[in-house]
Protein backbone atom coordinates (compact mmCIF):
# COMPACT_ATOMS: atom_id res chain seq x y z
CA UNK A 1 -173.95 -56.22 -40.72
CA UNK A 2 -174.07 -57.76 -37.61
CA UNK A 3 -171.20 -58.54 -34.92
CA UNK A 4 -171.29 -62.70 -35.60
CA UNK A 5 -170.81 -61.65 -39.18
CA UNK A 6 -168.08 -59.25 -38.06
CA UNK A 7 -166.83 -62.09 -35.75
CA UNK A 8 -166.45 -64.80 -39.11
CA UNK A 9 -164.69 -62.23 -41.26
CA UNK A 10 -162.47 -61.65 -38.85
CA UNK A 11 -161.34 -64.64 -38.11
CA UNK A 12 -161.14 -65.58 -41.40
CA UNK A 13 -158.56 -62.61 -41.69
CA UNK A 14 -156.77 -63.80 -38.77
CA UNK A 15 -156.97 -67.35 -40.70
CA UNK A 16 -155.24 -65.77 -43.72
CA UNK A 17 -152.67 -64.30 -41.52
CA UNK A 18 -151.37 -67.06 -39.51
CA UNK A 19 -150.95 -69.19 -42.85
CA UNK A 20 -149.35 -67.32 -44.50
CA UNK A 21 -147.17 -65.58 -41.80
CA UNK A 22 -146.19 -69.27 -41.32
CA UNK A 23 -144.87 -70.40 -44.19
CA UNK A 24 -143.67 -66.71 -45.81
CA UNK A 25 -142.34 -65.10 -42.19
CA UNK A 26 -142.33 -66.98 -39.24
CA UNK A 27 -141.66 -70.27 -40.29
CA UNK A 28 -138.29 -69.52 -42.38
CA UNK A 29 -134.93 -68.63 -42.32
CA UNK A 30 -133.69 -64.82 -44.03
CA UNK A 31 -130.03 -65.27 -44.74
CA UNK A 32 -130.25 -61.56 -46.12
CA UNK A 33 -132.05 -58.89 -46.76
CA UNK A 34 -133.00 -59.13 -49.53
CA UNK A 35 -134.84 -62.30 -48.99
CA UNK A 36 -136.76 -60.48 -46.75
CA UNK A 37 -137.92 -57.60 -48.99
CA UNK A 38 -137.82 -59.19 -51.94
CA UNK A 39 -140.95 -58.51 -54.94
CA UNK A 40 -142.81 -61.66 -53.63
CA UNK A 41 -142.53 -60.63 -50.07
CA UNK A 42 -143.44 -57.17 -50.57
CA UNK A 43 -146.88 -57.35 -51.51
CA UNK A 44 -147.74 -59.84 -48.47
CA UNK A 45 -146.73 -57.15 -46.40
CA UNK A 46 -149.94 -55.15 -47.16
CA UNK A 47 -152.10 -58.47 -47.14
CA UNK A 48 -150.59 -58.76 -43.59
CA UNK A 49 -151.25 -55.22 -42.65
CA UNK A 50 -148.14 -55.09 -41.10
CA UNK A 51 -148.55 -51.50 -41.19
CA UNK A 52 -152.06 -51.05 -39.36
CA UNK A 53 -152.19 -51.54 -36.04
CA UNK A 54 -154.03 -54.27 -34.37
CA UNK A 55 -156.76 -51.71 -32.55
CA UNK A 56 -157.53 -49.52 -35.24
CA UNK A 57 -158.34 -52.82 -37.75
CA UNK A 58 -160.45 -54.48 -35.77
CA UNK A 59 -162.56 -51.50 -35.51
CA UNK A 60 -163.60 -52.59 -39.32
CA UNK A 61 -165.32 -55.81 -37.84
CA UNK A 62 -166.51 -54.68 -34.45
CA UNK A 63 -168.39 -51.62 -33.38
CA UNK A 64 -168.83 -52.08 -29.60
CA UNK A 65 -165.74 -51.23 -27.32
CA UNK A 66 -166.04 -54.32 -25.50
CA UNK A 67 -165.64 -56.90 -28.64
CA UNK A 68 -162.81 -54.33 -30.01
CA UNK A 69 -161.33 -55.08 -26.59
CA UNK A 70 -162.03 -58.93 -26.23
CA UNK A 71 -161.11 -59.75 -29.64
CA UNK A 72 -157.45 -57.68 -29.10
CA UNK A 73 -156.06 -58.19 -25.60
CA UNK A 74 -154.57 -60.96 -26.73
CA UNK A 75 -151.65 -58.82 -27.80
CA UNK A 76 -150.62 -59.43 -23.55
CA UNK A 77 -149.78 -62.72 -24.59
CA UNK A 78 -146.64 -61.58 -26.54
CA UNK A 79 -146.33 -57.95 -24.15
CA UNK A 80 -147.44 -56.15 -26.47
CA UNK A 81 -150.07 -53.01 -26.79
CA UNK A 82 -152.97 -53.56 -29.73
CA UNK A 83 -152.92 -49.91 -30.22
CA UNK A 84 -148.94 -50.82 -31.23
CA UNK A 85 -149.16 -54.40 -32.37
CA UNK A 86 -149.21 -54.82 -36.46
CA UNK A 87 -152.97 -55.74 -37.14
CA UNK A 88 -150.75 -58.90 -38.08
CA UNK A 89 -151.98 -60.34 -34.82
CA UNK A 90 -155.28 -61.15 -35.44
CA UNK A 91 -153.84 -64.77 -36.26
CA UNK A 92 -153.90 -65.21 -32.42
CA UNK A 93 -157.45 -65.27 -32.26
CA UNK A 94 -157.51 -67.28 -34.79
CA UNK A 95 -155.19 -70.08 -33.45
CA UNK A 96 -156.97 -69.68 -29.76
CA UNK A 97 -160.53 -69.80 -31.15
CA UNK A 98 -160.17 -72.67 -34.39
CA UNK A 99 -157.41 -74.90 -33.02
CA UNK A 100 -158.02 -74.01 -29.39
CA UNK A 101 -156.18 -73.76 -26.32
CA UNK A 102 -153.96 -76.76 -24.96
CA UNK A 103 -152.66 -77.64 -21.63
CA UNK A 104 -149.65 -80.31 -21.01
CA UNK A 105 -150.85 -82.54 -18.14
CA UNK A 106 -148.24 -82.30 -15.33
CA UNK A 107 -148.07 -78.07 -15.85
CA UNK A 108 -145.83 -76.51 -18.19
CA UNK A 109 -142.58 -77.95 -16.66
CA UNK A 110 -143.44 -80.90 -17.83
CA UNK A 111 -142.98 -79.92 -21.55
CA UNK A 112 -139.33 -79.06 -20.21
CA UNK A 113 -139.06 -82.88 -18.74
CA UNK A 114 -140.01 -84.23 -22.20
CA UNK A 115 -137.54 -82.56 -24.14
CA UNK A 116 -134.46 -83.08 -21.70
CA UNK A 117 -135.70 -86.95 -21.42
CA UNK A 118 -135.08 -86.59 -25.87
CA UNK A 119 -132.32 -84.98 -25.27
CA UNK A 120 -130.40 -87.05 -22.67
CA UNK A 121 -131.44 -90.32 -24.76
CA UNK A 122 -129.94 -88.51 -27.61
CA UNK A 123 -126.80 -88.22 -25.91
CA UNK A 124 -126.99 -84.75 -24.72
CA UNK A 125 -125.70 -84.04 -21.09
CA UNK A 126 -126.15 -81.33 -19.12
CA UNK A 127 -124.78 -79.47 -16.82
CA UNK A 128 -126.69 -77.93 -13.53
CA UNK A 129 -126.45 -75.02 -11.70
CA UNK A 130 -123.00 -73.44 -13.74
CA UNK A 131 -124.37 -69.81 -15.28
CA UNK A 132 -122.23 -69.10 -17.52
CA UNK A 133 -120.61 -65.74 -16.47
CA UNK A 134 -118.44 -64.95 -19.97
CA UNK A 135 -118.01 -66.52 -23.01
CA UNK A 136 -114.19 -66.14 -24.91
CA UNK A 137 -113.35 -64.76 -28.25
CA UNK A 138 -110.48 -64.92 -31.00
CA UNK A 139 -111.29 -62.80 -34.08
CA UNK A 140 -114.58 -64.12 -35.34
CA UNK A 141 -115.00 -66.82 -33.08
CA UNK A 142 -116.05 -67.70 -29.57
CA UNK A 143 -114.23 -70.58 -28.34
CA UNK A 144 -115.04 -71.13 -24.80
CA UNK A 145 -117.41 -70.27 -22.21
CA UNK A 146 -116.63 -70.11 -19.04
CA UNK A 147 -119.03 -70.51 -16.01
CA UNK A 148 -119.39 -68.59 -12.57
CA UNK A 149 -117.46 -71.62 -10.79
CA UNK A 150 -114.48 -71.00 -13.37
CA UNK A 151 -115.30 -74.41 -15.38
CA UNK A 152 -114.37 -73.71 -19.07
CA UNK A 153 -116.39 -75.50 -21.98
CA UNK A 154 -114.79 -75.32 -25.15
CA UNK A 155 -116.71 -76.09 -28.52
CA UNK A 156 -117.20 -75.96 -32.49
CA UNK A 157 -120.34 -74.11 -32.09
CA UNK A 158 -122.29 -72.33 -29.26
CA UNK A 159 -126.27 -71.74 -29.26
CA UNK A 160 -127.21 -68.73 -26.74
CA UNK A 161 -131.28 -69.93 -25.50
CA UNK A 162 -130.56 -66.73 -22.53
CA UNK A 163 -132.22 -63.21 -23.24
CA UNK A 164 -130.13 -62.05 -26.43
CA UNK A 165 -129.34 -58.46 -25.14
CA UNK A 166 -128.42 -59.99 -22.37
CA UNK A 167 -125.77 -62.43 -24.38
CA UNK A 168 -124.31 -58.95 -26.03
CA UNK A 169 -124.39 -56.79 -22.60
CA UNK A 170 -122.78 -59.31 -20.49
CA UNK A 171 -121.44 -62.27 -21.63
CA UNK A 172 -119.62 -60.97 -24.70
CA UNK A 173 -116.62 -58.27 -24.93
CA UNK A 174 -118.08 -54.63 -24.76
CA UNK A 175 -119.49 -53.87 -28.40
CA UNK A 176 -121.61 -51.13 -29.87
CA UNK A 177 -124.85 -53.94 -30.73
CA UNK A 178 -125.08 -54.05 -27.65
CA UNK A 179 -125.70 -50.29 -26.35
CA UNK A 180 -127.93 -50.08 -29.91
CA UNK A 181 -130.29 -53.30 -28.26
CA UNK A 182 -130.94 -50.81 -25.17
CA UNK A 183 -132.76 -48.67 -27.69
CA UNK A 184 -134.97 -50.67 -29.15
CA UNK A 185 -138.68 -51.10 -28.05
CA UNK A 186 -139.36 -53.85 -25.23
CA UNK A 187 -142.17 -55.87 -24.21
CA UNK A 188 -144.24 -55.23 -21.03
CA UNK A 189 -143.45 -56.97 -17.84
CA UNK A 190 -145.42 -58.96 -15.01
CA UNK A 191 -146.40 -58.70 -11.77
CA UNK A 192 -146.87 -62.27 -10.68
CA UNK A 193 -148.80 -63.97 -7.77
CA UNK A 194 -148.44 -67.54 -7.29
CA UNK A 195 -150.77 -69.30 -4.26
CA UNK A 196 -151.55 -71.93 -2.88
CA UNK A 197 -154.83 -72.07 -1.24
CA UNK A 198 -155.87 -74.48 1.32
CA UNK A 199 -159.55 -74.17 0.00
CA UNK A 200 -160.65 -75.00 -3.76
CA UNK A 201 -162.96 -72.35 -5.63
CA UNK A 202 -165.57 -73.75 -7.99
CA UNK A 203 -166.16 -70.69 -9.60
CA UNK A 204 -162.66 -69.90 -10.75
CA UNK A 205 -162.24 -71.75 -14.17
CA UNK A 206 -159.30 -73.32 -15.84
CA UNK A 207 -158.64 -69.62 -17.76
CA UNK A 208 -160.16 -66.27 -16.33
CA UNK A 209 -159.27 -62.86 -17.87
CA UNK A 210 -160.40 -59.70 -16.31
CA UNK A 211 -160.49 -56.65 -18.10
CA UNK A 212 -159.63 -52.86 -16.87
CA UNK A 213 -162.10 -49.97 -17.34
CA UNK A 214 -159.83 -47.38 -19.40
CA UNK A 215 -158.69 -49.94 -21.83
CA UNK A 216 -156.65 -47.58 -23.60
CA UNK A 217 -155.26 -45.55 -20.54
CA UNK A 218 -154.77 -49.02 -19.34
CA UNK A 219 -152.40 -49.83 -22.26
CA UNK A 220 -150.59 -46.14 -21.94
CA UNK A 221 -149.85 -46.36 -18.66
CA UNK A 222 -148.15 -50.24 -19.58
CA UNK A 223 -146.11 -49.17 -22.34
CA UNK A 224 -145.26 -45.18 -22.18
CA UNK A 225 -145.91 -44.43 -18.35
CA UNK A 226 -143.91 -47.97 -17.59
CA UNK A 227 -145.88 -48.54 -14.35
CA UNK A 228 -149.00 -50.28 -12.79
CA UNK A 229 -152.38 -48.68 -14.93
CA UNK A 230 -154.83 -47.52 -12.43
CA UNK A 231 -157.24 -49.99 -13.04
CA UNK A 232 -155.09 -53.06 -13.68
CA UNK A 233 -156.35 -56.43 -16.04
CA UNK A 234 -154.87 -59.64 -14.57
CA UNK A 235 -155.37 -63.04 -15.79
CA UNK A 236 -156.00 -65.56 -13.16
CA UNK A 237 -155.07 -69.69 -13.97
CA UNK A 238 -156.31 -72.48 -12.15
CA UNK A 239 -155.24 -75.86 -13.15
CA UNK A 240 -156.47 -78.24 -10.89
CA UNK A 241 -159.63 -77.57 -13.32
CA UNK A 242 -157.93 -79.74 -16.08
CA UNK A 243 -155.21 -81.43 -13.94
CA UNK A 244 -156.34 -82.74 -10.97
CA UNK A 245 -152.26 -83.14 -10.14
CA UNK A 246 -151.66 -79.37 -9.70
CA UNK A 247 -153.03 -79.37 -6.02
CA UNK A 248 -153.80 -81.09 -3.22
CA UNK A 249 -157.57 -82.56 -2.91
CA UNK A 250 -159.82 -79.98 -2.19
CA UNK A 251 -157.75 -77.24 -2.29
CA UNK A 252 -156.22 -75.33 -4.95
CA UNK A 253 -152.85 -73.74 -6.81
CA UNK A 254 -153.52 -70.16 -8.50
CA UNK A 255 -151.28 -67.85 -10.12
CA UNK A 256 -152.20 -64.34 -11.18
CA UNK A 257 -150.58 -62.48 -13.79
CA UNK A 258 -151.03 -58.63 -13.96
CA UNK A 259 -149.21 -56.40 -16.67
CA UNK A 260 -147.27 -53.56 -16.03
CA UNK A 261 -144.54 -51.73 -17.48
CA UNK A 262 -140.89 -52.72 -17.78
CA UNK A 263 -138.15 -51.46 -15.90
CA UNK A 264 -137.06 -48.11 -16.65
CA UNK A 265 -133.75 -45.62 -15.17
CA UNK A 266 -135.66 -42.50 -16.33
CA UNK A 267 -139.13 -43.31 -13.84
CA UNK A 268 -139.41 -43.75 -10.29
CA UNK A 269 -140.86 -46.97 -9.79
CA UNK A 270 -141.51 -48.44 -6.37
CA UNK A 271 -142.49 -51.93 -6.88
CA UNK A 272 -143.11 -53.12 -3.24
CA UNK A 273 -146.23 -50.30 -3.96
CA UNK A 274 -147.42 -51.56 -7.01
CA UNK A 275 -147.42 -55.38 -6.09
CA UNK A 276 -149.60 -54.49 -3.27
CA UNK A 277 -151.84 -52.69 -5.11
CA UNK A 278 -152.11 -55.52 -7.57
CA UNK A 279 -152.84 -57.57 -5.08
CA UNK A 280 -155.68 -56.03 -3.70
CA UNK A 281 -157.42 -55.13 -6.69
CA UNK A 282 -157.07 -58.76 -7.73
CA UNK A 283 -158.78 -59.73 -4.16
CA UNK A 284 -161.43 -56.80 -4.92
CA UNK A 285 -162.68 -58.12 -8.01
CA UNK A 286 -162.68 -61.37 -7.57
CA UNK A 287 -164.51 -60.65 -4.37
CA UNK A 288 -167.07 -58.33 -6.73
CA UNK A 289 -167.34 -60.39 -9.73
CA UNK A 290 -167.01 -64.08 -8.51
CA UNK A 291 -167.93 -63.88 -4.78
CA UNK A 292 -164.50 -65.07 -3.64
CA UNK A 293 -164.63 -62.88 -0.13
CA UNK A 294 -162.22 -65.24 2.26
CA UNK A 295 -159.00 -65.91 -0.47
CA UNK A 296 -156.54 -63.92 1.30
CA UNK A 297 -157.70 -65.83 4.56
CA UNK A 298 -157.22 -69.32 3.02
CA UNK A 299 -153.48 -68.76 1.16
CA UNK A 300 -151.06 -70.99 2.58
CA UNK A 301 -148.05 -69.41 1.10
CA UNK A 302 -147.41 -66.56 -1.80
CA UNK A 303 -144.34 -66.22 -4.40
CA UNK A 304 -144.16 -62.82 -5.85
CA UNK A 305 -142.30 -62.31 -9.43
CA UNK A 306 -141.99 -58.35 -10.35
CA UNK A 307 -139.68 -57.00 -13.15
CA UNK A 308 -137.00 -56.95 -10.70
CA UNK A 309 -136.82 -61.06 -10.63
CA UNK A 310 -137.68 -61.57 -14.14
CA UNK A 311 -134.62 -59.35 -14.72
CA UNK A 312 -132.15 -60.68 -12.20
CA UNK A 313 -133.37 -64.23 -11.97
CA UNK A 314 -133.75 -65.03 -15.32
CA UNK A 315 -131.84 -62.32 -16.81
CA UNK A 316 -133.99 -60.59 -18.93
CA UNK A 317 -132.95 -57.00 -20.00
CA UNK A 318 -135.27 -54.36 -18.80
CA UNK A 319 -137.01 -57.30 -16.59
CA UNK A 320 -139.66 -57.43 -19.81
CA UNK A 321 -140.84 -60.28 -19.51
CA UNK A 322 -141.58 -61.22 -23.13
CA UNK A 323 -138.38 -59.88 -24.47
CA UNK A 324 -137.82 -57.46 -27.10
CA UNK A 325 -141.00 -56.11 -28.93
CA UNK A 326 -142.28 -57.06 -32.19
CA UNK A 327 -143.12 -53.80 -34.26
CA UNK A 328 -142.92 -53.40 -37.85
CA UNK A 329 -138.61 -52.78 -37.19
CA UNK A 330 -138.62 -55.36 -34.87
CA UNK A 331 -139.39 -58.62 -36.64
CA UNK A 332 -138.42 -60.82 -39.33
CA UNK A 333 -134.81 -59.64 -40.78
CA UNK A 334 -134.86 -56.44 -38.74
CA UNK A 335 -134.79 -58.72 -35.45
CA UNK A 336 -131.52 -59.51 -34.34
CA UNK A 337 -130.55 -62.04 -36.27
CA UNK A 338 -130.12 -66.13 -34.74
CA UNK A 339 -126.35 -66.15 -35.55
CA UNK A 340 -123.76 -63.33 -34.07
CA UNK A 341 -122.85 -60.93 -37.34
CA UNK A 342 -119.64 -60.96 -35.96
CA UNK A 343 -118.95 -64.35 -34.13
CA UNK A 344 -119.95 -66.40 -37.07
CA UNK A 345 -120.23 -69.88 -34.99
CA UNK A 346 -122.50 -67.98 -31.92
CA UNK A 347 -126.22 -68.91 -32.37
CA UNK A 348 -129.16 -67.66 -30.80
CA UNK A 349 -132.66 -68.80 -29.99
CA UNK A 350 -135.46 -67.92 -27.96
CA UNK A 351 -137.88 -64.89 -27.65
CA UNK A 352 -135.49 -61.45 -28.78
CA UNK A 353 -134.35 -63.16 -31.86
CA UNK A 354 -136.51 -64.40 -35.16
CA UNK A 355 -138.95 -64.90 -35.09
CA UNK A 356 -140.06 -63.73 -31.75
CA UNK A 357 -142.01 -64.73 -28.54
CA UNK A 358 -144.75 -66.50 -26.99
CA UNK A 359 -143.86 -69.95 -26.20
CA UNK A 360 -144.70 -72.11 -29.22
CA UNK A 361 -142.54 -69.38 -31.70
CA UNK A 362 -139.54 -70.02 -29.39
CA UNK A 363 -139.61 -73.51 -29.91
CA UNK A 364 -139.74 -72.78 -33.23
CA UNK A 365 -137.11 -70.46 -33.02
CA UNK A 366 -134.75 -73.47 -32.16
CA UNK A 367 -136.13 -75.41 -34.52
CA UNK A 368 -135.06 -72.47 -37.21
CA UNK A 369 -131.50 -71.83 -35.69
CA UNK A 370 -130.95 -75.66 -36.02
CA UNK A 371 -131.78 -75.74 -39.46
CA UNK A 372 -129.17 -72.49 -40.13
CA UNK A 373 -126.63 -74.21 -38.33
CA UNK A 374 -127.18 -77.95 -40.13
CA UNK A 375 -126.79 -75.63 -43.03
CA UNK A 376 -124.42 -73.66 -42.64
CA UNK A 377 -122.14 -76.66 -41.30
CA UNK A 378 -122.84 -78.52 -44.55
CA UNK A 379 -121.47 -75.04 -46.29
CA UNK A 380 -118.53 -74.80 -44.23
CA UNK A 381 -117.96 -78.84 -45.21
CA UNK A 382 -118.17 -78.73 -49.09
CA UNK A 383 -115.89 -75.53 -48.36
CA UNK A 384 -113.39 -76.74 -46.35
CA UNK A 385 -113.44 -80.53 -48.77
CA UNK A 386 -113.00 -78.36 -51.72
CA UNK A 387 -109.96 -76.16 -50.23
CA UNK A 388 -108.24 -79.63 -48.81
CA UNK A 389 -109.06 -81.12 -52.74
CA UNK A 390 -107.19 -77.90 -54.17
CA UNK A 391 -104.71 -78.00 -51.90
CA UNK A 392 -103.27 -81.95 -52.73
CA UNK A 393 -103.65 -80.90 -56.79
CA UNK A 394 -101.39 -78.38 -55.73
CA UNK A 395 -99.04 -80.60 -53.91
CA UNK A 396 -99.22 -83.09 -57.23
CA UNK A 397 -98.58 -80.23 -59.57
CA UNK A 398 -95.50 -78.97 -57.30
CA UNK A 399 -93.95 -82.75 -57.59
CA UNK A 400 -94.58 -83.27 -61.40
C-alpha cells in the first residue's frame, strides 16, 4: 500500500462525507430532537465517524507524520484541533482538493458588496454605524431593538447575524443560556498581520502555509495552554497573485494569520508579547525558507488583529475567532439552535449556531434560518386563518 493509494481512499472518504453531511446534517433544518437522532440518522453517525477524531483516522491512510499533518491542518480553517475535530472533517480536503479553492476578484469584501447591491434592489435598507446596544422583550417576544444612539426599531421578526453568545450575554435580559454558552468549548483565535509592502515578492504565492515542528505540542499549546505554541504555523496570503487590484504595481498587500489560543480569565496572557513574537518568527522563516531577508525594511504600514479586537471589535465571545467549536456536543441539534427557545420570533445565523463556521456554512446558515422562518410564518398563518375562521362560526352560532 502505498501513500497515493492512501491519498485516493482518503479522499474518497472525505468524498462520502461531505455528501452526505450535506444533504443529512449540514444542509437541513432539525425542528427537534428527535429528527436529529432518529433510526435513519443514527447509523450515518458511524459512517461519519463522528466519534473518531480527525488525527487518529487519518493515521489509517498515511504513515509518515508529515502527510498525517498536511492532509489535517485544515481543521485551522474552522479553529479547530485534528486531534479534537470528528474525523468528519476529512470532507475539507475533499472540497479544497476536487472542487478547488476560489477567490472573488475585488477580495473578500467584495462578496459583501454583491449581496447588499441584492439586497438594496430587493428593497432592503440599511442602516450604518447604529450597534445595537439592547434588544426589548414582552413574554416570548422581542419587540424592539434599540441602538447605542437610542434609535428604536420595532419589528415582526428579528434575525441576530452577531456572535450568538454574544446576543444572550449582552443584548438580551440576564438568563441562565447564557452563563451555560460560557462553558462550552470555543474555537482558537488569531493573531493577524496585515501589510502593505512597497516591494512585490515573486516567491510568495497566492496561498502559503507553514507548518510548526511539534505539530501536536503545537495544537496543545492552541487549545489547552490558550497561548502562542512555541513554534507557531502561520498562513501567509498574497493576492495580487490572482488579483492584480489588491496592490499597487510592483508592490504588494500581505496578511499573515497565526493561531493561538482564545482568550481566557484563568491564564496570564500578555498579547503585546506574543504578537511580537509572531512577528518575528514569521520574518525568520520566510527569511529561511523563501529568502525574503529585507520585508520588515520594505512595510509601509502594519494593522495588528489579536483576540483582544476580534473580541471587542467584532464582538466575539472569548475573542475566538471562529466562534463556538464543533465537537460531537457541539453540532447539529446540540448547537444552539437558529431561533431563541424562548423568544420564539428571535433568529439567529452565522458561525455559533447550525450548522457552524467557515465562511461558505454561514451563508448557508442564513440560507437555513430563512427557510425556518418562511416556514414557520406560513405555520403561524394557517394558525392564526384557522383561529379568525373559528372565531366568526362562533359569532354566527351566537346570533342564530
Amino acid at each position: 500500500k502505498t501513500a497515493f493509494t492512501g491519498f485516493l481512499n482518503y479522499i474518497a472518504e472525505g468524498s462520502k462525507h461531505y455528501k452526505i453531511s450535506l444533504e443529512k446534517f449540514v444542509g437541513r433544518n432539525f425542528y427537534n430532537i428527535f429528527e436529529y437522532f432518529s433510526p435513519a440518522n443514527l447509523p450515518l453517525l458511524f459512517q461519519l465517524k463522528a466519534l473518531v477524531t480527525h488525527y487518529s483516522n487519518v493515521g489509517k491512510y498515511f504513515k509518515d507524520e508529515r502527510l498525517k499533518a498536511a492532509f489535517t491542518f485544515q481543521n485551522m480553517y474552522l479553529g479547530l484541533s485534528p486531534y479534537d475535530a470528528p474525523a468528519t472533517y476529512s470532507l475539507l480536503q475533499y472540497t479544497e482538493l476536487a472542487e478547488g479553492v476560489w477567490f472573488p476578484m475585488g477580495g473578500m469584501y467584495a462578496g459583501i458588496e454583491a449581496l447588499t447591491a441584492v439586497a438594496e434592489r430587493l428593497g432592503v435598507r440599511f442602516v450604518y454605524n447604529a450597534p445595537v446596544k439592547r434588544l426589548h422583550v414582552e413574554g416570548a417576544r422581542v419587540v424592539s431593538a434599540e441602538t447605542e444612539n437610542s434609535q428604536v426599531y420595532e419589528a415582526d421578526i428579528f434575525v441576530g447575524n452577531a456572535d450568538l453568545p454574544y446576543i444572550y450575554k449582552d443584548l438580551l435580559p440576564p438568563n441562565a443560556e447564557a452563563d451555560n454558552l460560557d462553558k462550552k468549548l470555543y474555537t482558537c483565535s488569531t493573531i493577524m498581520f496585515y501589510w502593505g509592502v512597497d516591494k512585490r515578492y515573486e516567491q510568495v504565492a497566492h496561498h502559503n502555509i507553514f507548518l510548526g515542528g511539534d505539530y501536536k505540542a503545537s495544537f496543545d499549546q492552541i487549545f489547552n495552554v490558550h497561548t502562542l505554541p512555541e513554534q507557531p504555523s502561520f498562513y501567509v496570503h498574497a493576492p495580487a497573485r490572482t488579483d492584480a487590484a489588491a496592490a499597487p504595481e510592483g508592490q504588494d498587500t500581505l496578511y499573515v494569520l497565526v493561531p493561538v489560543g482564545h482568550m481566557d480569565q484563568a491564564n496570564r496572557q500578555d498579547w503585546d508579547a506574543m504578537v511580537n513574537r509572531a512577528r518575528e518568527t514569521v520574518f525568520a522563516r520566510l527569511e529561511k525558507e523563501m529568502g525574503i531577508h529585507d520585508l520588515r525594511e520594505h512595510i509601509k504600514f502594519e494593522i495588528v488583529h489579536t483576540p483582544i479586537t476580534w473580541k471587542e471589535k467584532f464582538n466575539l465571545a472569548k475573542g475566538a475567532a471562529f466562534g463556538l467549536s464543533h465537537n460531537f456536543w457541539q453540532v447539529g441539534f446540540l448547537r444552539p439552535q437558529n431561533r431563541h427557545a424562548q423568544y420564539k420570533n428571535l433568529y439567529f445565523a452565522g458561525a455559533s449556531t447550525h450548522p457552524g463556521t467557515g465562511l461558505p456554512i454561514v451563508l448557508l446558515s442564513a440560507k437555513l434560518t430563512t427557510q425556518r422562518i418562511l416556514k414557520e410564518a406560513r405555520a403561524l398563518a394557517v394558525k392564526s386563518a384557522q383561529a379568525l375562521k373559528a372565531a366568526r362560526a362562533q359569532k354566527r352560532s351566537t346570533s342564530i
